[in-house]
N, C-alpha and C. Protein backbone atom coordinates (compact mmCIF):
# COMPACT_ATOMS: atom_id res chain seq x y z
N UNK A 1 79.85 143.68 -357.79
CA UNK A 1 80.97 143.26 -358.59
C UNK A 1 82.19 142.92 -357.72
N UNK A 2 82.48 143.85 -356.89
CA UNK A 2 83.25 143.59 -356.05
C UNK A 2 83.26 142.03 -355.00
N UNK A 3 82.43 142.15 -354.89
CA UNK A 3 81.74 140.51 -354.22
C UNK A 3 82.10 139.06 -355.06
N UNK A 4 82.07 139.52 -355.96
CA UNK A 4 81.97 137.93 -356.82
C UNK A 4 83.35 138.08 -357.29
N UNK A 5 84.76 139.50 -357.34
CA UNK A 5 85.97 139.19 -357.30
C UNK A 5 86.60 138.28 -356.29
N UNK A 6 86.08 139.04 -354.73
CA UNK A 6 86.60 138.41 -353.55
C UNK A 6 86.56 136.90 -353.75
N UNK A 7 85.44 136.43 -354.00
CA UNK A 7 85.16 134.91 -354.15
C UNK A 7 85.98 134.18 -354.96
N UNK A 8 86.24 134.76 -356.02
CA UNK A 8 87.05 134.04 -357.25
C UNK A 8 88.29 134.28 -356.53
N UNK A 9 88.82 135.16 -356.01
CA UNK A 9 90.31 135.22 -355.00
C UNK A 9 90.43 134.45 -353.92
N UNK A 10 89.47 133.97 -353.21
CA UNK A 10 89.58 133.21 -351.83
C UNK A 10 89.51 131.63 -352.85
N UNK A 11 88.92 131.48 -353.38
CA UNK A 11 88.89 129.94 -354.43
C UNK A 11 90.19 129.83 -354.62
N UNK A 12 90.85 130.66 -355.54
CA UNK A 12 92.34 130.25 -355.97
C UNK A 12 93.08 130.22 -355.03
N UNK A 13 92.86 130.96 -353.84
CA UNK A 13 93.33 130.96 -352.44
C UNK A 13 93.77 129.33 -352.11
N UNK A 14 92.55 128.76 -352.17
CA UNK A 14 92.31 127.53 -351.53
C UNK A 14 92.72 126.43 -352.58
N UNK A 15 92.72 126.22 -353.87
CA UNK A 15 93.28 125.85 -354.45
C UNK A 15 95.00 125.65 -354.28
N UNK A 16 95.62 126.45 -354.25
CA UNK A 16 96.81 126.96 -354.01
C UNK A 16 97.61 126.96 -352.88
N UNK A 17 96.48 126.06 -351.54
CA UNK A 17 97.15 126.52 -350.11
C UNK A 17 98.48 125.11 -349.94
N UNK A 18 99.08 125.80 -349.26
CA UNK A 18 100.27 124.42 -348.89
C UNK A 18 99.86 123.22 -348.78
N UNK A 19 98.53 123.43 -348.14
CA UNK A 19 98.18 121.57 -348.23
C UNK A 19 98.13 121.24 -349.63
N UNK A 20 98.19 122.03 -350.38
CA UNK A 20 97.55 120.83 -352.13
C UNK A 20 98.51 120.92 -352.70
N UNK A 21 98.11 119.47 -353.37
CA UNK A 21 99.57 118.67 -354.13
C UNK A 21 98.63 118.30 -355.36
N UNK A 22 99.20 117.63 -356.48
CA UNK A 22 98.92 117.34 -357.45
C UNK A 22 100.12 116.12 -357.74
N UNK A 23 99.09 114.95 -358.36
CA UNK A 23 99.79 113.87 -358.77
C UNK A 23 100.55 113.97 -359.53
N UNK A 24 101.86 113.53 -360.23
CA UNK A 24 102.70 113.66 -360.90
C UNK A 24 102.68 112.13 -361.20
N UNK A 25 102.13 112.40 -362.87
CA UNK A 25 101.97 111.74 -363.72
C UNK A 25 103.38 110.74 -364.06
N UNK A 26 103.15 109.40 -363.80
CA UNK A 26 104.54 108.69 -364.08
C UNK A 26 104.88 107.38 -364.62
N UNK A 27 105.11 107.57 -365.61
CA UNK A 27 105.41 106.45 -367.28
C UNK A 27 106.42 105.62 -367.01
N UNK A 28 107.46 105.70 -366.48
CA UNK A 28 108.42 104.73 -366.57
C UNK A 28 109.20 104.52 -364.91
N UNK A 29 109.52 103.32 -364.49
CA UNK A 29 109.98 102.96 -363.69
C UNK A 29 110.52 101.61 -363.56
N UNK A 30 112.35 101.65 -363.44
CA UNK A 30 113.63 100.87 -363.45
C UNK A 30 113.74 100.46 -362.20
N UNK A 31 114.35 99.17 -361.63
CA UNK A 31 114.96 99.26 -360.61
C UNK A 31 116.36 98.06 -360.88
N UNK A 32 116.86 98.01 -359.98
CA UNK A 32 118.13 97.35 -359.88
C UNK A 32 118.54 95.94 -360.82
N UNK A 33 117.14 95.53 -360.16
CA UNK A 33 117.58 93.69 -360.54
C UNK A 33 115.61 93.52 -360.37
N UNK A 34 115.50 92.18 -360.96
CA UNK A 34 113.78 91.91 -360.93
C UNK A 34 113.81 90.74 -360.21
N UNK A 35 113.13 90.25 -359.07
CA UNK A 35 112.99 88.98 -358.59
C UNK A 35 112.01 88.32 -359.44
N UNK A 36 111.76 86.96 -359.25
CA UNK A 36 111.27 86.28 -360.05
C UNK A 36 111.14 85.16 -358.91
N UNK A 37 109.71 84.71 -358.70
CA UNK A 37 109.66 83.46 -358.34
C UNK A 37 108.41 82.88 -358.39
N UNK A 38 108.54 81.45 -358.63
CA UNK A 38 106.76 80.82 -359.03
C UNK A 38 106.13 81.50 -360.37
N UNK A 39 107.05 81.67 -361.16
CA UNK A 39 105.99 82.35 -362.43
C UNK A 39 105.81 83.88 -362.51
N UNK A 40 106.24 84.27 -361.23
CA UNK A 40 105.68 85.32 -361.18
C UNK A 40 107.07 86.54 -361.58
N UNK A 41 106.70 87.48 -362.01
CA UNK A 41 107.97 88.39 -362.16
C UNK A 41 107.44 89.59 -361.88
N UNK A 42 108.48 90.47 -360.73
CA UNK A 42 108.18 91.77 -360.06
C UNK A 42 108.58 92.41 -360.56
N UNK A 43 108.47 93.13 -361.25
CA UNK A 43 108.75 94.33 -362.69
C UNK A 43 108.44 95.72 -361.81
N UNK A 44 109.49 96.55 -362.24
CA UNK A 44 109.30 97.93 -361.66
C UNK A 44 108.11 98.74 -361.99
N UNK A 45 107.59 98.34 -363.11
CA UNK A 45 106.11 99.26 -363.46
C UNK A 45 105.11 98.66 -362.53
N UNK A 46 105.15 97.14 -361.80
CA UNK A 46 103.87 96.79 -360.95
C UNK A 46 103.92 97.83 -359.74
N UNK A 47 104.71 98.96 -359.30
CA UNK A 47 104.88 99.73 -357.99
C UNK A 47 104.29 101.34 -358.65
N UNK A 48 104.23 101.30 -359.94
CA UNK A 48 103.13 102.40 -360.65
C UNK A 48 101.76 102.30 -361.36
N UNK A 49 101.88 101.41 -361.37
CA UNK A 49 100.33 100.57 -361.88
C UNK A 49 99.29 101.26 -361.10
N UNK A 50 99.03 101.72 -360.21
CA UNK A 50 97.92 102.42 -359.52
C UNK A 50 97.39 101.37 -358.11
N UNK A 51 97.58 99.96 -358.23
CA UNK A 51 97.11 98.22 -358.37
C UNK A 51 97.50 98.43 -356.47
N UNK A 52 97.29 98.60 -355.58
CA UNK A 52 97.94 97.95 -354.58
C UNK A 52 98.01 96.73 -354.09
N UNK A 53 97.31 95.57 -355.34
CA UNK A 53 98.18 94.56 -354.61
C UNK A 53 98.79 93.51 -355.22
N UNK A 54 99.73 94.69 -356.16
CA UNK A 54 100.63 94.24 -356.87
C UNK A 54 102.25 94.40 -355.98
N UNK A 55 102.99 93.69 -356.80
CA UNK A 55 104.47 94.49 -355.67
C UNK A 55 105.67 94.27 -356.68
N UNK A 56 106.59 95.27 -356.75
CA UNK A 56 107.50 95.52 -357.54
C UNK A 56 108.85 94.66 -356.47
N UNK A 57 109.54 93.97 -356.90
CA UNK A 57 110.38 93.36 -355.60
C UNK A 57 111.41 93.34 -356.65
N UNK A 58 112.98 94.03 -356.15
CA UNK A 58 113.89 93.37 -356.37
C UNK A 58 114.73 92.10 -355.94
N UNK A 59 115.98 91.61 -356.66
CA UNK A 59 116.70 90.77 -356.01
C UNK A 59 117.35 91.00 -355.26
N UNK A 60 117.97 89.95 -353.84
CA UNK A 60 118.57 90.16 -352.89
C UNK A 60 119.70 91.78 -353.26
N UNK A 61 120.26 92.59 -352.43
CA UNK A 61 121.55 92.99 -353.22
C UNK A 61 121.73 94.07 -352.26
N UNK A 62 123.03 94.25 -352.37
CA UNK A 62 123.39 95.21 -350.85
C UNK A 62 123.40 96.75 -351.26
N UNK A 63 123.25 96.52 -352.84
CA UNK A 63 123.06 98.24 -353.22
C UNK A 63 121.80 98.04 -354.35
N UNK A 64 120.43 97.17 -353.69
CA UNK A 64 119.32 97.54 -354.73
C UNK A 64 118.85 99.01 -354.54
N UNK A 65 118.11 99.57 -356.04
CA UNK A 65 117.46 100.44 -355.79
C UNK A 65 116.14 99.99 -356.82
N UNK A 66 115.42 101.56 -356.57
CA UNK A 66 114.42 101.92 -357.36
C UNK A 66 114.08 102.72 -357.85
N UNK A 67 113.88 103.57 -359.24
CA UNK A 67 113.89 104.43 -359.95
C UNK A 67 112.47 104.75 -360.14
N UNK A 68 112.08 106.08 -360.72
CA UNK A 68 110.81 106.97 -361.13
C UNK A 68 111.34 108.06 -362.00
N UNK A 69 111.33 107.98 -363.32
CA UNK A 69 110.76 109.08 -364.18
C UNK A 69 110.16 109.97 -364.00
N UNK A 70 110.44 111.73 -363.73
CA UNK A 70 109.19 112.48 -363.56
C UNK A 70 108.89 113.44 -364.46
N UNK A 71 109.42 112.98 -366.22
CA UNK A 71 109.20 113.72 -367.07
C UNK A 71 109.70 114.53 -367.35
N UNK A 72 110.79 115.25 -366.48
CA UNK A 72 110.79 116.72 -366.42
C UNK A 72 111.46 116.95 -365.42
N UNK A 73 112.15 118.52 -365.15
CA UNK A 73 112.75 118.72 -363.89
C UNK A 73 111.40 119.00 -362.98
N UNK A 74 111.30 118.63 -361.68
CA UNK A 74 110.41 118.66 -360.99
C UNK A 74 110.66 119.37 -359.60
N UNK A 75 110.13 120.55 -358.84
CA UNK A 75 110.96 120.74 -357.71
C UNK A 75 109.78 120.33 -356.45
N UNK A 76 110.43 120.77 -355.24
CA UNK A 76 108.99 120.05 -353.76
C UNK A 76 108.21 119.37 -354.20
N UNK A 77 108.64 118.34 -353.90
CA UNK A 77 107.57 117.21 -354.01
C UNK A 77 107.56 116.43 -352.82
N UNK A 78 106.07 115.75 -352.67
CA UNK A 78 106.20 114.85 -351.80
C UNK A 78 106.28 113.27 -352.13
N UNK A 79 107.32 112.01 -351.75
CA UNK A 79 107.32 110.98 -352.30
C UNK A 79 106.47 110.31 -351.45
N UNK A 80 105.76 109.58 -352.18
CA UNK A 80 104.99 108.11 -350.60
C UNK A 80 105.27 107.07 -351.32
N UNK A 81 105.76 105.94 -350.40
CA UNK A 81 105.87 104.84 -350.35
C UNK A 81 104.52 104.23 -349.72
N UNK A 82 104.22 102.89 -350.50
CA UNK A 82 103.63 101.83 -349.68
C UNK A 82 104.22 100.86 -349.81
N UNK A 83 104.24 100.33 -348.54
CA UNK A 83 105.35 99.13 -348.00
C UNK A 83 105.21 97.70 -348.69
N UNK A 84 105.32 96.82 -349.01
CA UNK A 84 105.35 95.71 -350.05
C UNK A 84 104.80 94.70 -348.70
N UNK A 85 105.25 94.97 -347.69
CA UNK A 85 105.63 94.21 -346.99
C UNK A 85 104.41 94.52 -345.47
N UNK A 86 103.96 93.25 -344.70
CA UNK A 86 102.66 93.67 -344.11
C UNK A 86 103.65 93.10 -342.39
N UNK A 87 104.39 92.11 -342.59
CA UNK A 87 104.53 90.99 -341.46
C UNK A 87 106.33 91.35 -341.08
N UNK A 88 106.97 90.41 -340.90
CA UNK A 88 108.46 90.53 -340.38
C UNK A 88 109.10 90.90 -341.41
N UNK A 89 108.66 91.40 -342.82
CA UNK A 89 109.58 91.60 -343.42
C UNK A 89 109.52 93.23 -343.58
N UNK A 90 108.64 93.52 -343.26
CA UNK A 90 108.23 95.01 -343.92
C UNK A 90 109.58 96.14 -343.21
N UNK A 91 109.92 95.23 -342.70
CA UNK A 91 111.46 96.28 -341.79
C UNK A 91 112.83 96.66 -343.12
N UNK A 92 112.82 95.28 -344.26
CA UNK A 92 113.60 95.86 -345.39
C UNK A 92 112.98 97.02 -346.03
N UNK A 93 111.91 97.95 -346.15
CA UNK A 93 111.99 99.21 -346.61
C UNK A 93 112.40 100.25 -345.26
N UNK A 94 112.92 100.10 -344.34
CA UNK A 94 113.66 100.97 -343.31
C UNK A 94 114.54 101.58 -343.66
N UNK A 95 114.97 102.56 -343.71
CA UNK A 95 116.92 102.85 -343.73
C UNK A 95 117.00 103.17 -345.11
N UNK A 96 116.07 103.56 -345.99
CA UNK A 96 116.09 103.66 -347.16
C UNK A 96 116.49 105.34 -347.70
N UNK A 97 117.27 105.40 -348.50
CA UNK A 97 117.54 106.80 -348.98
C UNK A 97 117.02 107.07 -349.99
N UNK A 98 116.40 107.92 -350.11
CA UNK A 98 115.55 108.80 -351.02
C UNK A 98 115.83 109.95 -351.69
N UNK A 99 116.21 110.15 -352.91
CA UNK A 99 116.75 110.91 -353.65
C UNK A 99 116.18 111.60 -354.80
N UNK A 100 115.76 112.83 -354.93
CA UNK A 100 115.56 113.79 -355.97
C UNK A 100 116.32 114.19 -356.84
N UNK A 101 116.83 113.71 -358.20
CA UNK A 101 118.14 113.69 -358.64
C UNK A 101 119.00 112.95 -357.84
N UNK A 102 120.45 114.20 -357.70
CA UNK A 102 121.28 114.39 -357.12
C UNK A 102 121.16 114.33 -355.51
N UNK A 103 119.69 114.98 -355.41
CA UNK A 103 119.72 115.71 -353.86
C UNK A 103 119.15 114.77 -353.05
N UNK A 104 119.85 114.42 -351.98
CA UNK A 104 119.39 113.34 -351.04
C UNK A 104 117.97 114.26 -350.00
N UNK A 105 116.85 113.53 -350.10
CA UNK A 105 115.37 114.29 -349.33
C UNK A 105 115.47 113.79 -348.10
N UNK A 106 116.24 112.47 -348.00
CA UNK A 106 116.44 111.94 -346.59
C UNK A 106 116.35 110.17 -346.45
N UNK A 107 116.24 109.71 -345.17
CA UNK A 107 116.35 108.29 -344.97
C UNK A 107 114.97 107.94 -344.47
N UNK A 108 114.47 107.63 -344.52
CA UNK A 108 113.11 106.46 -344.47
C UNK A 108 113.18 105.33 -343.13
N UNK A 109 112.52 106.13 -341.74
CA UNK A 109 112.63 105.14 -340.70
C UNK A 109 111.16 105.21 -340.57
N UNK A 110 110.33 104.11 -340.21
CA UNK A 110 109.23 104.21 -339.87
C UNK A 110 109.05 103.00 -338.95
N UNK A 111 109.32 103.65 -337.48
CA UNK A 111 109.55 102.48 -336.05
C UNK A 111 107.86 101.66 -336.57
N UNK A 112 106.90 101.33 -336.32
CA UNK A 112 105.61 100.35 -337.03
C UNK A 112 105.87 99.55 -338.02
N UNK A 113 106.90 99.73 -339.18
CA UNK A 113 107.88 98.56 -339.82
C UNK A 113 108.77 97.85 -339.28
N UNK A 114 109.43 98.69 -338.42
CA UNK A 114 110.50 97.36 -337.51
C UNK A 114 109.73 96.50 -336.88
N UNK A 115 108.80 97.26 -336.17
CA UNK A 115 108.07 95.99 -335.14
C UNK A 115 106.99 94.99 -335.43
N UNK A 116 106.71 95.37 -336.96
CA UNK A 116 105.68 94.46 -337.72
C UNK A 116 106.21 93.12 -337.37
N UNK A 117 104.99 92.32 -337.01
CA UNK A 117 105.76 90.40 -336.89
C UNK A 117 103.84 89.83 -337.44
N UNK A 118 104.14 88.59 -338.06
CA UNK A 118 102.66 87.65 -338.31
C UNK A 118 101.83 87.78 -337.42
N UNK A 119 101.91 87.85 -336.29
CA UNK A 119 100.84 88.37 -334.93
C UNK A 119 100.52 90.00 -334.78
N UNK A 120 101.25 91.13 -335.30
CA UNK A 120 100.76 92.15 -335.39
C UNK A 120 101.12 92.81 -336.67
N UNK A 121 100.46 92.60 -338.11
CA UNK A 121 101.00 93.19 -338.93
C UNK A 121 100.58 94.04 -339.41
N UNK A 122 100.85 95.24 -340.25
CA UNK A 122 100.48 96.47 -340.74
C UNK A 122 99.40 96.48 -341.37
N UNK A 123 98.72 97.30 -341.25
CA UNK A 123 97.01 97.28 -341.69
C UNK A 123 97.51 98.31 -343.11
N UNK A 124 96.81 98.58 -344.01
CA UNK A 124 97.22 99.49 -345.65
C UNK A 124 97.72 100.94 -345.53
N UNK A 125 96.84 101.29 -344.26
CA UNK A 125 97.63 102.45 -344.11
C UNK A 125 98.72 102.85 -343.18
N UNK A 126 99.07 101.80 -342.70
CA UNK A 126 100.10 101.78 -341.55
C UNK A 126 101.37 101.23 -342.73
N UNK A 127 100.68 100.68 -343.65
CA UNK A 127 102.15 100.44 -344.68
C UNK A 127 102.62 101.62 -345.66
N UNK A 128 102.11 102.87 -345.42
CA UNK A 128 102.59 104.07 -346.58
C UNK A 128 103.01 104.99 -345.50
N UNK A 129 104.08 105.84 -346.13
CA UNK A 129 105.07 106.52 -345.29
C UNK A 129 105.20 107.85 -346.52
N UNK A 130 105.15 108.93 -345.84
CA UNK A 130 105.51 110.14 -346.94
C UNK A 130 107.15 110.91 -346.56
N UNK A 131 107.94 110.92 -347.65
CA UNK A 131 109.06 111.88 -347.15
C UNK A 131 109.04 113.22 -348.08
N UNK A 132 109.15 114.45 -347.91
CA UNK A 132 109.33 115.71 -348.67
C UNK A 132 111.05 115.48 -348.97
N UNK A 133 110.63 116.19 -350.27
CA UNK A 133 112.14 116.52 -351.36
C UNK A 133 111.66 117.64 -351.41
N UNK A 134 112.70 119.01 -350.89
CA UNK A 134 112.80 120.21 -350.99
C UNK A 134 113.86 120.60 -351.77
N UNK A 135 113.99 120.15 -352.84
CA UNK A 135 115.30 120.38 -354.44
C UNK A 135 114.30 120.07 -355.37
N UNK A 136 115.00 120.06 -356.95
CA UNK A 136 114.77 119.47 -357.79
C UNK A 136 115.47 118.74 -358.29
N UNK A 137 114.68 117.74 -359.56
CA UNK A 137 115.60 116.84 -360.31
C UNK A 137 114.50 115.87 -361.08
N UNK A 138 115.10 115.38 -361.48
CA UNK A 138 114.17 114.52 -362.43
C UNK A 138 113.84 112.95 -362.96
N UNK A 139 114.19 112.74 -361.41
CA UNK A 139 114.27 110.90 -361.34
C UNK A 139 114.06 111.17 -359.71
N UNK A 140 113.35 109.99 -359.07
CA UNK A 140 113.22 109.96 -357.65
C UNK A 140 113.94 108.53 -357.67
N UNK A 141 114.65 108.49 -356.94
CA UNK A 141 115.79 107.16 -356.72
C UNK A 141 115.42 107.01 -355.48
N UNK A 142 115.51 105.47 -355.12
CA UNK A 142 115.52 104.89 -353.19
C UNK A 142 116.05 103.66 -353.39
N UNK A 143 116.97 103.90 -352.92
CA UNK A 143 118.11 103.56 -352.55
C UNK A 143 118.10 102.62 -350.93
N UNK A 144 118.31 101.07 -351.54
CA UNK A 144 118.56 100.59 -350.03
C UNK A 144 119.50 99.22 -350.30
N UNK A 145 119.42 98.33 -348.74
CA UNK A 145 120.62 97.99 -348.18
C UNK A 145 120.41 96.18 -348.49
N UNK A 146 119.22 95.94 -348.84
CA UNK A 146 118.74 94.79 -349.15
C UNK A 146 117.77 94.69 -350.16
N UNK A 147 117.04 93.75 -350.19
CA UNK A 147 116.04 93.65 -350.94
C UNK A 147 114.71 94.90 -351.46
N UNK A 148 114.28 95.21 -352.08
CA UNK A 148 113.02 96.23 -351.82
C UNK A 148 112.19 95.53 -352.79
N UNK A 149 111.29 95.62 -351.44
CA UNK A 149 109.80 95.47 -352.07
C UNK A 149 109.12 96.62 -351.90
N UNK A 150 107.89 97.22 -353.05
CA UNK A 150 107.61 98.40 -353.10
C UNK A 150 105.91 97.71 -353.77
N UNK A 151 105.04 98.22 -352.70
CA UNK A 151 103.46 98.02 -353.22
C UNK A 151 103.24 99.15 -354.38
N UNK A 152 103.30 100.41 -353.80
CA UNK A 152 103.03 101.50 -354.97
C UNK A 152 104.01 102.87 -354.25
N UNK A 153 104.33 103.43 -355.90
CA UNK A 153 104.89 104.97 -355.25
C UNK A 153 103.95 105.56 -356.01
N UNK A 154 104.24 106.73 -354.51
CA UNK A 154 103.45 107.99 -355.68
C UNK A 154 103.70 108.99 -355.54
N UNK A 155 104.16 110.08 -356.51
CA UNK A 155 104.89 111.28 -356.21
C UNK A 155 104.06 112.44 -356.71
N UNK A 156 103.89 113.55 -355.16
CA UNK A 156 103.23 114.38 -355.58
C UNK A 156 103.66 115.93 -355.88
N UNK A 157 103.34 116.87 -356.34
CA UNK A 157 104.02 117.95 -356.28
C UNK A 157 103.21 118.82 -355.54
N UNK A 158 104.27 119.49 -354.61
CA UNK A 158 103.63 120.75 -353.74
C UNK A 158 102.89 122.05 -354.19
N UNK A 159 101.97 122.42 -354.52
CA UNK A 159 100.99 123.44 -355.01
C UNK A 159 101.22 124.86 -354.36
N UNK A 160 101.92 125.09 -352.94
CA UNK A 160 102.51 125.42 -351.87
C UNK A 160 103.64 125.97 -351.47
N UNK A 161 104.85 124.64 -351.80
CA UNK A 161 105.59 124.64 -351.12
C UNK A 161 105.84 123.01 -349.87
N UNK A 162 106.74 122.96 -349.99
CA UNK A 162 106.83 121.82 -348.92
C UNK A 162 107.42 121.95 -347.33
């Protein structure tokens, strides 16, 4: 008897360890302004769609952002970005601020985006970048200095701790 407790304790163990996260389910997503060109319109839900190769793009603007709904107050989470962007442009998601609520999680440098050019460009996983939010709040905001293009977010919650 004792045997088959231990087991059921080392399971939830492992379930439960800092590495595991859980998706955080997410319905609605705003951003600044919508680009539009050729027919096509970049709507903030194409960057939650699941779709990667869709892309949520705002218009030019020196204070675009991008918004996420997380239902709820939410605390440690981890945000990932995938980059919209494969070639010379993928450097506008750089410098980006990232926000849990209120609480700033940090700025978004990833040197393999600056140096992306048409002769060496980012392969799918060289375009997603993870930052930890150690607060809570209940909107993930990113915040940048130009344009954003955004392939997919996805926000996970720490099982752990972050």
């Amino acid at each position: 008897m004792l045997r088959v407790s231990s087991c059921i304790l080392i399971l939830v163990g492992l379930l439960y360890s800092s590495d595991s996260y859980l998706k955080v389910i997410i319905n609605k997503a705003t951003q600044s302004s919508t680009y539009r060109i050729h027919g096509t319109v970049y709507k903030a839900d194409r960057a939650i769609d699941g779709k990667r190769h869709t892309l949520s793009i705002t218009k030019p603007d020196l204070k675009s952002w991008f918004e996420v709904g997380l239902g709820g107050i939410r605390c440690n989470l981890l945000v990932r970005l995938y980059n919209g962007r494969k070639e010379k442009s993928a450097n506008r998601l750089n410098n980006v601020d990232i926000l849990l609520g209120s609480h700033s999680c940090g700025t978004l440098f990833e040197e393999r985006w600056k140096n992306a050019s048409e002769k060496s460009p980012l392969s799918q996983e060289e375009r997603m970048a993870n930052m930890s939010c150690r607060s809570c709040g209940e909107v993930i905001r990113i915040k940048n200095t130009v344009q954003t293009a955004l392939q997919e977010v996805e926000v996970l919650l720490s099982m752990g701790g972050v």
